[in-house]
PDB file of N, CA and C in Angstrom:
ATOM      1  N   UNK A   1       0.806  -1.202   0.000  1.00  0.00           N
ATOM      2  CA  UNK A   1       0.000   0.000   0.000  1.00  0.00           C
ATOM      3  C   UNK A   1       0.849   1.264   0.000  1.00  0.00           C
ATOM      4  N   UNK A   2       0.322   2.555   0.437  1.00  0.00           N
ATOM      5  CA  UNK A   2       0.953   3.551   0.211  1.00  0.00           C
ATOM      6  C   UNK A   2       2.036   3.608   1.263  1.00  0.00           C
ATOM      7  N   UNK A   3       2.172   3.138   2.114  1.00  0.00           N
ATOM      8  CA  UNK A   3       3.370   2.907   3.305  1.00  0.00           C
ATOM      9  C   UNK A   3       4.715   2.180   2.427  1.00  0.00           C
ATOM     10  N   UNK A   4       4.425   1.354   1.712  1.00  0.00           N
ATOM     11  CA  UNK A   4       5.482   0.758   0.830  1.00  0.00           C
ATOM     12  C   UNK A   4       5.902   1.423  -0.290  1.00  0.00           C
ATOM     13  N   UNK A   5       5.225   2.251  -0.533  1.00  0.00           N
ATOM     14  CA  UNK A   5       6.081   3.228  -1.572  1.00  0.00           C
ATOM     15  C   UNK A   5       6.453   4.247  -0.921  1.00  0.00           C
ATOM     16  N   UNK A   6       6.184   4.792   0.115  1.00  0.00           N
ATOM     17  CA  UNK A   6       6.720   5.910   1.101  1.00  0.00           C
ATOM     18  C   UNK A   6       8.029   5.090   1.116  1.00  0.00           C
ATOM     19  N   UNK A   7       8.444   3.607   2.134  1.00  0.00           N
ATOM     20  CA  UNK A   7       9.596   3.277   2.088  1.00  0.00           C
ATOM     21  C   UNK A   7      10.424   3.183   0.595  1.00  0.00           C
ATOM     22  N   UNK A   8      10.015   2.826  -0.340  1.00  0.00           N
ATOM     23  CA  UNK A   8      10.446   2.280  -1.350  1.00  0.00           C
ATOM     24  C   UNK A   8      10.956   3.767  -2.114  1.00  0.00           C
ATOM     25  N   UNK A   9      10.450   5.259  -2.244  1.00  0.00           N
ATOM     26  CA  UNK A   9      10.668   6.442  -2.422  1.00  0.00           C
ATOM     27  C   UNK A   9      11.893   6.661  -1.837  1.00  0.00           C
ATOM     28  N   UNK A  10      11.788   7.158  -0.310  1.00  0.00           N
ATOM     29  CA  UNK A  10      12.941   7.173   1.218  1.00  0.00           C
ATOM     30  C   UNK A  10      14.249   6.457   0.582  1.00  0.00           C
ATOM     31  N   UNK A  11      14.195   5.068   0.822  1.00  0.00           N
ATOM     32  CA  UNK A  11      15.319   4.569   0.436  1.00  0.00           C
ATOM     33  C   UNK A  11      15.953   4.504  -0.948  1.00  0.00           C
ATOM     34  N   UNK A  12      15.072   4.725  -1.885  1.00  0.00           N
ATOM     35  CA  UNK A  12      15.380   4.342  -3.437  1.00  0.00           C
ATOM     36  C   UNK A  12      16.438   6.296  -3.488  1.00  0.00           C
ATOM     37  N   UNK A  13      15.722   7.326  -3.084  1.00  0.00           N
ATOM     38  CA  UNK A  13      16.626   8.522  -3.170  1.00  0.00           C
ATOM     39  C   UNK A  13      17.810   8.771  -2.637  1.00  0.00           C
ATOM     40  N   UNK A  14      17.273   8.045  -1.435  1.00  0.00           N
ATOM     41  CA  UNK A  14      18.509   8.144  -0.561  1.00  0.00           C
ATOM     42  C   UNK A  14      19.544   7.458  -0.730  1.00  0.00           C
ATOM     43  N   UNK A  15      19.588   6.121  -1.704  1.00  0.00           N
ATOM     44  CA  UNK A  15      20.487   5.487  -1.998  1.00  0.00           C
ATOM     45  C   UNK A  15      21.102   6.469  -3.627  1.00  0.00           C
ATOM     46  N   UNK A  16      20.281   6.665  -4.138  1.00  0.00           N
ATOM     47  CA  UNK A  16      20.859   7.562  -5.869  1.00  0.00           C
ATOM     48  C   UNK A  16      21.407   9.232  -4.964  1.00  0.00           C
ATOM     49  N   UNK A  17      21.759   8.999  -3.661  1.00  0.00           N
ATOM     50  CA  UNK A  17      22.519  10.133  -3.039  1.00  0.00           C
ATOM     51  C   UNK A  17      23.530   9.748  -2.289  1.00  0.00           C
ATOM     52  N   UNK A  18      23.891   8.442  -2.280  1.00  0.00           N
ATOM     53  CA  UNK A  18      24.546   8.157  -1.302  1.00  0.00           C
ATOM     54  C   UNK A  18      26.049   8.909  -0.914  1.00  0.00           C
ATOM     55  N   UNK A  19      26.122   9.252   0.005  1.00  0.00           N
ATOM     56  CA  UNK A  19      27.234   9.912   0.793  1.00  0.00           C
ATOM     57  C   UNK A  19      27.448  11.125   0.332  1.00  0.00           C
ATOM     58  N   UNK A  20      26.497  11.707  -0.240  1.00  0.00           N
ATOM     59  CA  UNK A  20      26.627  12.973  -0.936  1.00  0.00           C
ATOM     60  C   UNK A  20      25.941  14.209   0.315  1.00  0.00           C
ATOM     61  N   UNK A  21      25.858  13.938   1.181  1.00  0.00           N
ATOM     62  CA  UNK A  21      24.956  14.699   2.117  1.00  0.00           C
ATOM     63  C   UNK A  21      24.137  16.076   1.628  1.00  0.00           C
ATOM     64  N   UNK A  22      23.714  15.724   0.416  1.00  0.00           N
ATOM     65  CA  UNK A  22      22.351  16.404  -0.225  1.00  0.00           C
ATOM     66  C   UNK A  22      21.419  16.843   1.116  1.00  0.00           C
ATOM     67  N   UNK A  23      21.137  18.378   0.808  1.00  0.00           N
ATOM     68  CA  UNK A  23      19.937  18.761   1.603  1.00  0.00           C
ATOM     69  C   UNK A  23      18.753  18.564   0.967  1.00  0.00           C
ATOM     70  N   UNK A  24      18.626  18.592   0.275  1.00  0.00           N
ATOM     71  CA  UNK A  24      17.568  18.343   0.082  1.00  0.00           C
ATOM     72  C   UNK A  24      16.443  17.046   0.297  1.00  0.00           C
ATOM     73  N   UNK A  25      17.446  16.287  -0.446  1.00  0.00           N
ATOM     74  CA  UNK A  25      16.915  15.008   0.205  1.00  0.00           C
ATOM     75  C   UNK A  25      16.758  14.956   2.249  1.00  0.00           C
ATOM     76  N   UNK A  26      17.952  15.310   2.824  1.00  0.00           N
ATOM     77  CA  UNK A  26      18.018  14.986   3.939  1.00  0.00           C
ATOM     78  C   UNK A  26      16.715  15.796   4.546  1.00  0.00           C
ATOM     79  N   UNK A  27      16.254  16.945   3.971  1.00  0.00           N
ATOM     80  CA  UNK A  27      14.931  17.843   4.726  1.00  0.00           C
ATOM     81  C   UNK A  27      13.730  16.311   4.406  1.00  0.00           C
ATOM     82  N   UNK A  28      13.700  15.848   3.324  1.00  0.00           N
ATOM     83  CA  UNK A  28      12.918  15.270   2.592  1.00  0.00           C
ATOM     84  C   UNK A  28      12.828  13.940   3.934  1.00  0.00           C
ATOM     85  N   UNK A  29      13.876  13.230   4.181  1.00  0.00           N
ATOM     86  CA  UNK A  29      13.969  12.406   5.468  1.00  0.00           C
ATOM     87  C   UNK A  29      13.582  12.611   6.652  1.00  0.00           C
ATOM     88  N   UNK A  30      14.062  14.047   7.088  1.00  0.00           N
ATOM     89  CA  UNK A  30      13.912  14.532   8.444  1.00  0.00           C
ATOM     90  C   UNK A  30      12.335  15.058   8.643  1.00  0.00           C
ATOM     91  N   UNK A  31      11.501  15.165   7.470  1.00  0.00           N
ATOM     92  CA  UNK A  31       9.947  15.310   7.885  1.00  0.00           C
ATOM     93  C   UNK A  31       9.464  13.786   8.450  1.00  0.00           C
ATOM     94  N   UNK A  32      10.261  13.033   7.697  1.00  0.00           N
ATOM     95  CA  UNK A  32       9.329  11.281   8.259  1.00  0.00           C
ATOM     96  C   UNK A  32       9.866  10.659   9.666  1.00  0.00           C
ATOM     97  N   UNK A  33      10.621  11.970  10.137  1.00  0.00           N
ATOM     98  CA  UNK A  33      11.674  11.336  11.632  1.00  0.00           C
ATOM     99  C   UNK A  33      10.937  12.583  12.501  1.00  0.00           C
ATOM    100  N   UNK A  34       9.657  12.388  13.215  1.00  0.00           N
ATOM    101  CA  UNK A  34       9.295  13.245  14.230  1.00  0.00           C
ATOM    102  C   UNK A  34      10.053  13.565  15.499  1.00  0.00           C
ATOM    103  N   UNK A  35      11.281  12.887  15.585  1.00  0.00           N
ATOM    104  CA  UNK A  35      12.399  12.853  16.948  1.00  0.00           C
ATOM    105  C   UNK A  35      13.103  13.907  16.803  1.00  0.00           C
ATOM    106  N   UNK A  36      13.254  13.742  15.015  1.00  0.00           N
ATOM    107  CA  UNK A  36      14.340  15.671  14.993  1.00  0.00           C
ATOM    108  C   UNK A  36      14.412  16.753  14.935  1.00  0.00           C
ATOM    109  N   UNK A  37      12.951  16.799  14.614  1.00  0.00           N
ATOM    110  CA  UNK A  37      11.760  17.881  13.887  1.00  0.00           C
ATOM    111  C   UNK A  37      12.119  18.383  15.247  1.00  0.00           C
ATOM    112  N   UNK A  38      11.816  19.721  15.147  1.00  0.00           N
ATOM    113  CA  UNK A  38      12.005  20.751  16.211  1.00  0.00           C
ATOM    114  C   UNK A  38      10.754  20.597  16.721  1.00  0.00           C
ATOM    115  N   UNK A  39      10.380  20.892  18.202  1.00  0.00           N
ATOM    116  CA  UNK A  39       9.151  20.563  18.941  1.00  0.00           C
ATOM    117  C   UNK A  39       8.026  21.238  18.213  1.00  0.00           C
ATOM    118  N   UNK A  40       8.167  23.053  17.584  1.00  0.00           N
ATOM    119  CA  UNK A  40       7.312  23.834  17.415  1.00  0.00           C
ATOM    120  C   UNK A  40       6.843  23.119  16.078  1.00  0.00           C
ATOM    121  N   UNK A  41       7.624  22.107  15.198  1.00  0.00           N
ATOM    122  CA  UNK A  41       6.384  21.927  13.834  1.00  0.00           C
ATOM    123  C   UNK A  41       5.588  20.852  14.121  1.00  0.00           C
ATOM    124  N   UNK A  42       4.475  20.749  13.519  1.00  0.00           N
ATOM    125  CA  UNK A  42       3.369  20.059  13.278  1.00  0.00           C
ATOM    126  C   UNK A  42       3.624  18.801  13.281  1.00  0.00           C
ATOM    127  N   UNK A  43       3.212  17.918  14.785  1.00  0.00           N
ATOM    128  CA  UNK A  43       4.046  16.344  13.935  1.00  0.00           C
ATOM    129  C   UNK A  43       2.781  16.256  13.447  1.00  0.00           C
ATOM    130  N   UNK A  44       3.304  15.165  12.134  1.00  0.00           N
ATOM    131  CA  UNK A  44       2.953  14.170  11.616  1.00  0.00           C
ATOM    132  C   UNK A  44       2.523  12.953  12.061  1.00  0.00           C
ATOM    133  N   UNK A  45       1.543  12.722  11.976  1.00  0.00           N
ATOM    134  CA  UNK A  45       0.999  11.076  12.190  1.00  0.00           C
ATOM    135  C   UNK A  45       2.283   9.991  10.739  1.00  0.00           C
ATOM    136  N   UNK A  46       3.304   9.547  11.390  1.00  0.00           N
ATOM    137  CA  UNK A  46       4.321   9.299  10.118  1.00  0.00           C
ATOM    138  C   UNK A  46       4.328   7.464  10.937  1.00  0.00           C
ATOM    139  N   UNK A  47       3.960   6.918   9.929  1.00  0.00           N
ATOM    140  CA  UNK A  47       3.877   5.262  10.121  1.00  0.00           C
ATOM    141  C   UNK A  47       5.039   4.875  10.664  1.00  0.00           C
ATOM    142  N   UNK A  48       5.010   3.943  11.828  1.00  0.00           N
ATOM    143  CA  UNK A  48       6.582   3.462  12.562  1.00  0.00           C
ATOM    144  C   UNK A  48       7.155   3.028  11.288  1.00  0.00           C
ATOM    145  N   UNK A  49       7.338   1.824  10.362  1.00  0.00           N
ATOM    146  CA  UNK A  49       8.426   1.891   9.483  1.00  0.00           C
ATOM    147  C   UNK A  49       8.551   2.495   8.256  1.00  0.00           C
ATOM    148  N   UNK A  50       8.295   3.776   8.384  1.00  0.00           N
ATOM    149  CA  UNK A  50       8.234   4.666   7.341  1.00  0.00           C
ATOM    150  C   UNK A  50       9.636   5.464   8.385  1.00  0.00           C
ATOM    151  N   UNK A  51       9.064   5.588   9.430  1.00  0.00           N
ATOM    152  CA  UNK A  51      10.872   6.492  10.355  1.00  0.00           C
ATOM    153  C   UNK A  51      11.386   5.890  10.254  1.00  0.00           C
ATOM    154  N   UNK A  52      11.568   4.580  10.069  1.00  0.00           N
ATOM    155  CA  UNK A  52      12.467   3.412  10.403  1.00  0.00           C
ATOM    156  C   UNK A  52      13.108   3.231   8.878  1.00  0.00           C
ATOM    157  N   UNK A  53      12.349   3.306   8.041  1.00  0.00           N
ATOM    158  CA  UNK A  53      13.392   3.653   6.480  1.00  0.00           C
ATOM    159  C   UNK A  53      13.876   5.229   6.112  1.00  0.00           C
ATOM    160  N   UNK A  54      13.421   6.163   6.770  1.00  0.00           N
ATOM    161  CA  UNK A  54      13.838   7.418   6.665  1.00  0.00           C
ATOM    162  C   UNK A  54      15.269   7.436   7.406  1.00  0.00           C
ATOM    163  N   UNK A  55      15.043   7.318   8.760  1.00  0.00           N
ATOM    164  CA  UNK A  55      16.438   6.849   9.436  1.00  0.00           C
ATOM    165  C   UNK A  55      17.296   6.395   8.689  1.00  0.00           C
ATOM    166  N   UNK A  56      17.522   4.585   8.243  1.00  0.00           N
ATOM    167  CA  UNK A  56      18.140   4.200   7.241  1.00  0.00           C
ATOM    168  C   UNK A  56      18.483   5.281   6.110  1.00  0.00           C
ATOM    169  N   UNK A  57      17.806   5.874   5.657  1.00  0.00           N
ATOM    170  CA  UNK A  57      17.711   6.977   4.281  1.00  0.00           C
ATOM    171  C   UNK A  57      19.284   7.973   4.911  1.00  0.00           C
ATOM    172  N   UNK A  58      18.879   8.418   6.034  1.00  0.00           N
ATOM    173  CA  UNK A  58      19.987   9.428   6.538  1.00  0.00           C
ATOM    174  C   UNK A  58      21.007   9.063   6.491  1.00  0.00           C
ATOM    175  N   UNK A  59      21.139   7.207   7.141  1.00  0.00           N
ATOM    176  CA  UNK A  59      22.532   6.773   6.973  1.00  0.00           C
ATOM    177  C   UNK A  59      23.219   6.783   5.106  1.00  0.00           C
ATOM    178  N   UNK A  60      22.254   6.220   4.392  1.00  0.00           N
ATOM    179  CA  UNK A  60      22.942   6.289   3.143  1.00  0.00           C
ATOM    180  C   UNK A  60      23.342   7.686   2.634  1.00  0.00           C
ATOM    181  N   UNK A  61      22.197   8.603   3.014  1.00  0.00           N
ATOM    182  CA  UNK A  61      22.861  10.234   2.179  1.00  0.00           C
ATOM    183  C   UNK A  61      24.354  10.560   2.923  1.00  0.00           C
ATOM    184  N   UNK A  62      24.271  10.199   4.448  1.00  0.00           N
ATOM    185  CA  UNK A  62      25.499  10.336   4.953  1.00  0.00           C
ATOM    186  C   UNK A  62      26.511   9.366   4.632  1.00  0.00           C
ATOM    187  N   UNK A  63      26.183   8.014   4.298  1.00  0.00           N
ATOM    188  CA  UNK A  63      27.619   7.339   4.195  1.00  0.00           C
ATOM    189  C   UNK A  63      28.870   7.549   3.948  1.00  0.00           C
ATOM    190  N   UNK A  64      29.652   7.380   5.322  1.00  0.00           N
ATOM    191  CA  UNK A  64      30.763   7.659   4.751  1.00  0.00           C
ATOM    192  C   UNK A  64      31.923   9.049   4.857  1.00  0.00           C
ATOM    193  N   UNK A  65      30.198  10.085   5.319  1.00  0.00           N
ATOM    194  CA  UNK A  65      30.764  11.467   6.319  1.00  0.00           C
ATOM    195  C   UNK A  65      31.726  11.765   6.833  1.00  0.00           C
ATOM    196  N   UNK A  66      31.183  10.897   7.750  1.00  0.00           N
ATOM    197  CA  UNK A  66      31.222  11.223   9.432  1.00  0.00           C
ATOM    198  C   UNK A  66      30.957  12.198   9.873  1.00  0.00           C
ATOM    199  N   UNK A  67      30.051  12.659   9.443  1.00  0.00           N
ATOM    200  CA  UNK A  67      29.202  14.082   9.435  1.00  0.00           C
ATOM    201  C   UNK A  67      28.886  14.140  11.022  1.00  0.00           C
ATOM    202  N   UNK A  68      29.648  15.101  12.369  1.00  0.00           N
ATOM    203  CA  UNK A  68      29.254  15.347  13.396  1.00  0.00           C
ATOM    204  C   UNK A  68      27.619  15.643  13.829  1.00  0.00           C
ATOM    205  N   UNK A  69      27.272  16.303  13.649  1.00  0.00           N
ATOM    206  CA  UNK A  69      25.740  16.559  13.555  1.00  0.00           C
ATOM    207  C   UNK A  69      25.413  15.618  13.534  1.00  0.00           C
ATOM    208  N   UNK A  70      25.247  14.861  12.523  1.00  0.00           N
ATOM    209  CA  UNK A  70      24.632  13.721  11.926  1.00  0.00           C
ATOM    210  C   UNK A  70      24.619  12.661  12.960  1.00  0.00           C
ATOM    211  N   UNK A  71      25.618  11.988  13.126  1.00  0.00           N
ATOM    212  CA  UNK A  71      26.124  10.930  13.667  1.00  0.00           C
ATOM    213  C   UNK A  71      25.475  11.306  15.228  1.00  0.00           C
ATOM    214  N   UNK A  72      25.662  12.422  16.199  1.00  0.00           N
ATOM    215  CA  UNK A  72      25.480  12.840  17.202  1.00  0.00           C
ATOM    216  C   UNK A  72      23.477  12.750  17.066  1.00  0.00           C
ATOM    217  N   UNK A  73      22.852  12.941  16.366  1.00  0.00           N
ATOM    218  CA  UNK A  73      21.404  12.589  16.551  1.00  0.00           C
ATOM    219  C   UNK A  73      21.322  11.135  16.339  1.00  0.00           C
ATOM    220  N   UNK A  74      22.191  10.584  15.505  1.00  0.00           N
ATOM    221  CA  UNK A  74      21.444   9.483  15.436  1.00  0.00           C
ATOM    222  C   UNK A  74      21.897   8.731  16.878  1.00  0.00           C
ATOM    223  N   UNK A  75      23.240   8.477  17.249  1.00  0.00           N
ATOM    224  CA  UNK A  75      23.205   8.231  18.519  1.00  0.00           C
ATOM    225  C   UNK A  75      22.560   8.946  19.477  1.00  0.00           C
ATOM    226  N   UNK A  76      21.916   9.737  19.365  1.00  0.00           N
ATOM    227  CA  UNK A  76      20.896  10.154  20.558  1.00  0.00           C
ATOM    228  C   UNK A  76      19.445   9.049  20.252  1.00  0.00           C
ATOM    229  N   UNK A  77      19.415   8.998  19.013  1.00  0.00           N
ATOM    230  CA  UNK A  77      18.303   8.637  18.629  1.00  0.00           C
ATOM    231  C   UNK A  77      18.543   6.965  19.163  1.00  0.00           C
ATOM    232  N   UNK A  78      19.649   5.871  18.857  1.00  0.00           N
ATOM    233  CA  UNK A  78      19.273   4.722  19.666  1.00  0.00           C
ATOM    234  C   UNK A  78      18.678   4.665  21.159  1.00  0.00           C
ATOM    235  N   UNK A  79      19.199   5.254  21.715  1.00  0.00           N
ATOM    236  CA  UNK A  79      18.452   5.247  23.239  1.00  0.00           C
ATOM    237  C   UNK A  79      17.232   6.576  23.653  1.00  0.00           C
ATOM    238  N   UNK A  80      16.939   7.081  22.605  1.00  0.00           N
ATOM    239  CA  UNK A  80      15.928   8.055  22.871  1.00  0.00           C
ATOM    240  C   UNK A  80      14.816   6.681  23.287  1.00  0.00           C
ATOM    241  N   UNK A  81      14.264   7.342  25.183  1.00  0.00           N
ATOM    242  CA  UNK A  81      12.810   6.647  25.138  1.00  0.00           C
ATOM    243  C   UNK A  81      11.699   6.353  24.609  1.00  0.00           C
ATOM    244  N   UNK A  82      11.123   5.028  24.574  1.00  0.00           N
ATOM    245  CA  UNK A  82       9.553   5.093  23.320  1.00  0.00           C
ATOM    246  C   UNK A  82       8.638   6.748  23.703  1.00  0.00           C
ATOM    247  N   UNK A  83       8.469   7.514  22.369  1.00  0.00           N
ATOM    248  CA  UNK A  83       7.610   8.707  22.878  1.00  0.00           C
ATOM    249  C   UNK A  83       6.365   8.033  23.246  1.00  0.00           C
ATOM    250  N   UNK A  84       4.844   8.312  23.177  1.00  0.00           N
ATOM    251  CA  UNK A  84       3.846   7.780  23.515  1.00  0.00           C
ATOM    252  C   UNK A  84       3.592   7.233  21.529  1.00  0.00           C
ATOM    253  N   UNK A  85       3.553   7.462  20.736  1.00  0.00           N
ATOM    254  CA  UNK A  85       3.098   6.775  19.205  1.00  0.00           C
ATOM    255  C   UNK A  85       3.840   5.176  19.837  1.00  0.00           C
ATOM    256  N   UNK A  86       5.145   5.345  19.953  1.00  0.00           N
ATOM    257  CA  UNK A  86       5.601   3.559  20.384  1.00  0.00           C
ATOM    258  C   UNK A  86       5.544   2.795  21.089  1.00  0.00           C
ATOM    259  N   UNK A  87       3.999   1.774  21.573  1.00  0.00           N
ATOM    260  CA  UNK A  87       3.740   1.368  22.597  1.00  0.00           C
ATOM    261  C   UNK A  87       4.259  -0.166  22.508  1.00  0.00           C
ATOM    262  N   UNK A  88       4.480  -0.142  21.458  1.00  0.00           N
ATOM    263  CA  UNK A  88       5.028  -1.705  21.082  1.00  0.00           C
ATOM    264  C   UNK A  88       6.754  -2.120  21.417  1.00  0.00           C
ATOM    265  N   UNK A  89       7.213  -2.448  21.431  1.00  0.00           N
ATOM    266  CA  UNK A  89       8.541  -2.703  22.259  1.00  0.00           C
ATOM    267  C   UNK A  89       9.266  -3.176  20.865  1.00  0.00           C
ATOM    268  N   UNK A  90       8.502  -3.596  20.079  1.00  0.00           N
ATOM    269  CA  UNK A  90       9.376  -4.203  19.082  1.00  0.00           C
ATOM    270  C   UNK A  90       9.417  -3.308  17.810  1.00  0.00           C
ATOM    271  N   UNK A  91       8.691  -1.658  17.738  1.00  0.00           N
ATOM    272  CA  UNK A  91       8.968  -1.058  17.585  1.00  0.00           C
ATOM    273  C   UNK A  91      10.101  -0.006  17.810  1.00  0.00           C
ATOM    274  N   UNK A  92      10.130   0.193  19.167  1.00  0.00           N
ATOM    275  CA  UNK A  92      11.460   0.703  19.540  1.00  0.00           C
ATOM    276  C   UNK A  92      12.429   0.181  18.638  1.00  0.00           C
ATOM    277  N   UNK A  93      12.768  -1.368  19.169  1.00  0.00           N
ATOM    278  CA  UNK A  93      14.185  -2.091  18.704  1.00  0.00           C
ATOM    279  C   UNK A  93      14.080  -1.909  16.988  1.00  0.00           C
ATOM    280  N   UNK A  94      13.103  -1.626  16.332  1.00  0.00           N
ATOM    281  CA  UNK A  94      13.649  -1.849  15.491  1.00  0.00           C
ATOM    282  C   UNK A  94      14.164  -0.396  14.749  1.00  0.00           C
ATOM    283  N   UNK A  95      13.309   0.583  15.544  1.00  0.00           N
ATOM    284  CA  UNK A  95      14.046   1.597  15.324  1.00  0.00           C
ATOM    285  C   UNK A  95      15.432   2.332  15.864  1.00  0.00           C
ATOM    286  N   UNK A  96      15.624   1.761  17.258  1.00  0.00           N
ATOM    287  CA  UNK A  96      16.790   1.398  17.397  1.00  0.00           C
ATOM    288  C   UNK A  96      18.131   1.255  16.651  1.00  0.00           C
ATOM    289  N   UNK A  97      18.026  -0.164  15.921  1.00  0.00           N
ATOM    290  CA  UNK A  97      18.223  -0.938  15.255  1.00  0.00           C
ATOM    291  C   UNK A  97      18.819  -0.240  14.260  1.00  0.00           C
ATOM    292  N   UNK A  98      17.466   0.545  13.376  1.00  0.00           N
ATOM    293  CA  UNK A  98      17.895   1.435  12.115  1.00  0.00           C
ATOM    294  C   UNK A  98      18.751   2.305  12.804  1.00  0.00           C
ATOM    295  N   UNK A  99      18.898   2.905  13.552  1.00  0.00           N
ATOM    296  CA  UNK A  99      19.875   4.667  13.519  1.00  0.00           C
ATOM    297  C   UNK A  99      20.675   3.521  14.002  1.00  0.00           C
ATOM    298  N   UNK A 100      21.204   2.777  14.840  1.00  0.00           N
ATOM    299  CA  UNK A 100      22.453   1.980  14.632  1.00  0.00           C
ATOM    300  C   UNK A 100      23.400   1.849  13.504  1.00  0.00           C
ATOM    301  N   UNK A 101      22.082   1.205  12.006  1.00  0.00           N
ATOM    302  CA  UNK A 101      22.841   1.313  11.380  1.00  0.00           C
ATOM    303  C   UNK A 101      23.037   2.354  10.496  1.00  0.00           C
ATOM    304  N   UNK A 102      22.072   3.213  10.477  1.00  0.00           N
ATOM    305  CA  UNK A 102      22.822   4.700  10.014  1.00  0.00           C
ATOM    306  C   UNK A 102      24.215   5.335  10.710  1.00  0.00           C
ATOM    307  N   UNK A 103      23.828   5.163  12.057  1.00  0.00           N
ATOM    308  CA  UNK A 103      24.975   5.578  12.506  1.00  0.00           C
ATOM    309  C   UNK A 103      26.763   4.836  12.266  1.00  0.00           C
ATOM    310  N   UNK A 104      26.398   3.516  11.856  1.00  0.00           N
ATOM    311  CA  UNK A 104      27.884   2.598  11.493  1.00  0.00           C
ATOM    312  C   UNK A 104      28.122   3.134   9.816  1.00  0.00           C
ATOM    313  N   UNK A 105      26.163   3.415   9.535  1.00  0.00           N
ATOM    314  CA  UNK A 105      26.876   4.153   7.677  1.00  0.00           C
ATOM    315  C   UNK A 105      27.453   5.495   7.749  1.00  0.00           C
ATOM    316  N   UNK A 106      27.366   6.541   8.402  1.00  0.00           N
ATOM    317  CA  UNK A 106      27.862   7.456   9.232  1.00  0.00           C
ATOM    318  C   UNK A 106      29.316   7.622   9.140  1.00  0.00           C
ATOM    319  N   UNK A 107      30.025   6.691  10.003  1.00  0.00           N
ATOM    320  CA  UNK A 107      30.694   6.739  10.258  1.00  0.00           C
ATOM    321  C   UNK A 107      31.818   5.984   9.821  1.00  0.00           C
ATOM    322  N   UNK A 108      31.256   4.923   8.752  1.00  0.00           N
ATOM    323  CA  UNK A 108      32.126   4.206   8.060  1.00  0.00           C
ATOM    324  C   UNK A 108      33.414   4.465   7.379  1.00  0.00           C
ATOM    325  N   UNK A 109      34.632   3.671   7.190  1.00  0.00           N
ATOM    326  CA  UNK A 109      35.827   4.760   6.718  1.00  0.00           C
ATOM    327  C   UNK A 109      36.484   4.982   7.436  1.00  0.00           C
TER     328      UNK A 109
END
């Protein structure tokens, strides 16, 4: 459904950018990641693995950086607590999971 082309969009750009740390794309990511969004904008009702391939998305535009900024949210972002949208536990981990490995694409090199 439309959740699978949201992921399939996310990652398909973010990979034809890889390590290029394009803004554009990266604004394009950071709307589907309500954790980075500054408190004052509008969240989004944004499907758990739709953040969870946006995340991923960040690691590929970054691959390879080691873009400070970058790397420094997403490790905030593994241990950021479930907000109230993640009541499921196996949500967390798997978002977890993803900025992990954004953060190893990050920093790769």
């Amino acid at each position: 459904g439309h959740e699978m082309t949201s992921i399939g969009l996310l990652l398909g750009v973010s990979a034809a950018k890889l390590g290029t740390m394009d803004m554009s794309i990266t604004r394009l990511l950071s709307i589907h990641i309500p954790a980075v969004l500054p408190p004052t904008s509008t969240e989004l009702d944004v499907p758990h693995n739709v953040q969870v391939a946006a995340v991923v998305g960040i690691g590929l535009v970054y691959q390879g950086t080691a873009h400070r900024h970058t790397a420094e949210v997403l490790l905030a972002e593994i241990g950021r607590p479930p907000g109230p949208k993640m009541e499921y536990c196996t949500d967390r981990e798997s978002y977890s999971l993803a900025a992990g490995f954004a953060l190893g694409m990050v920093c790769l090199g």
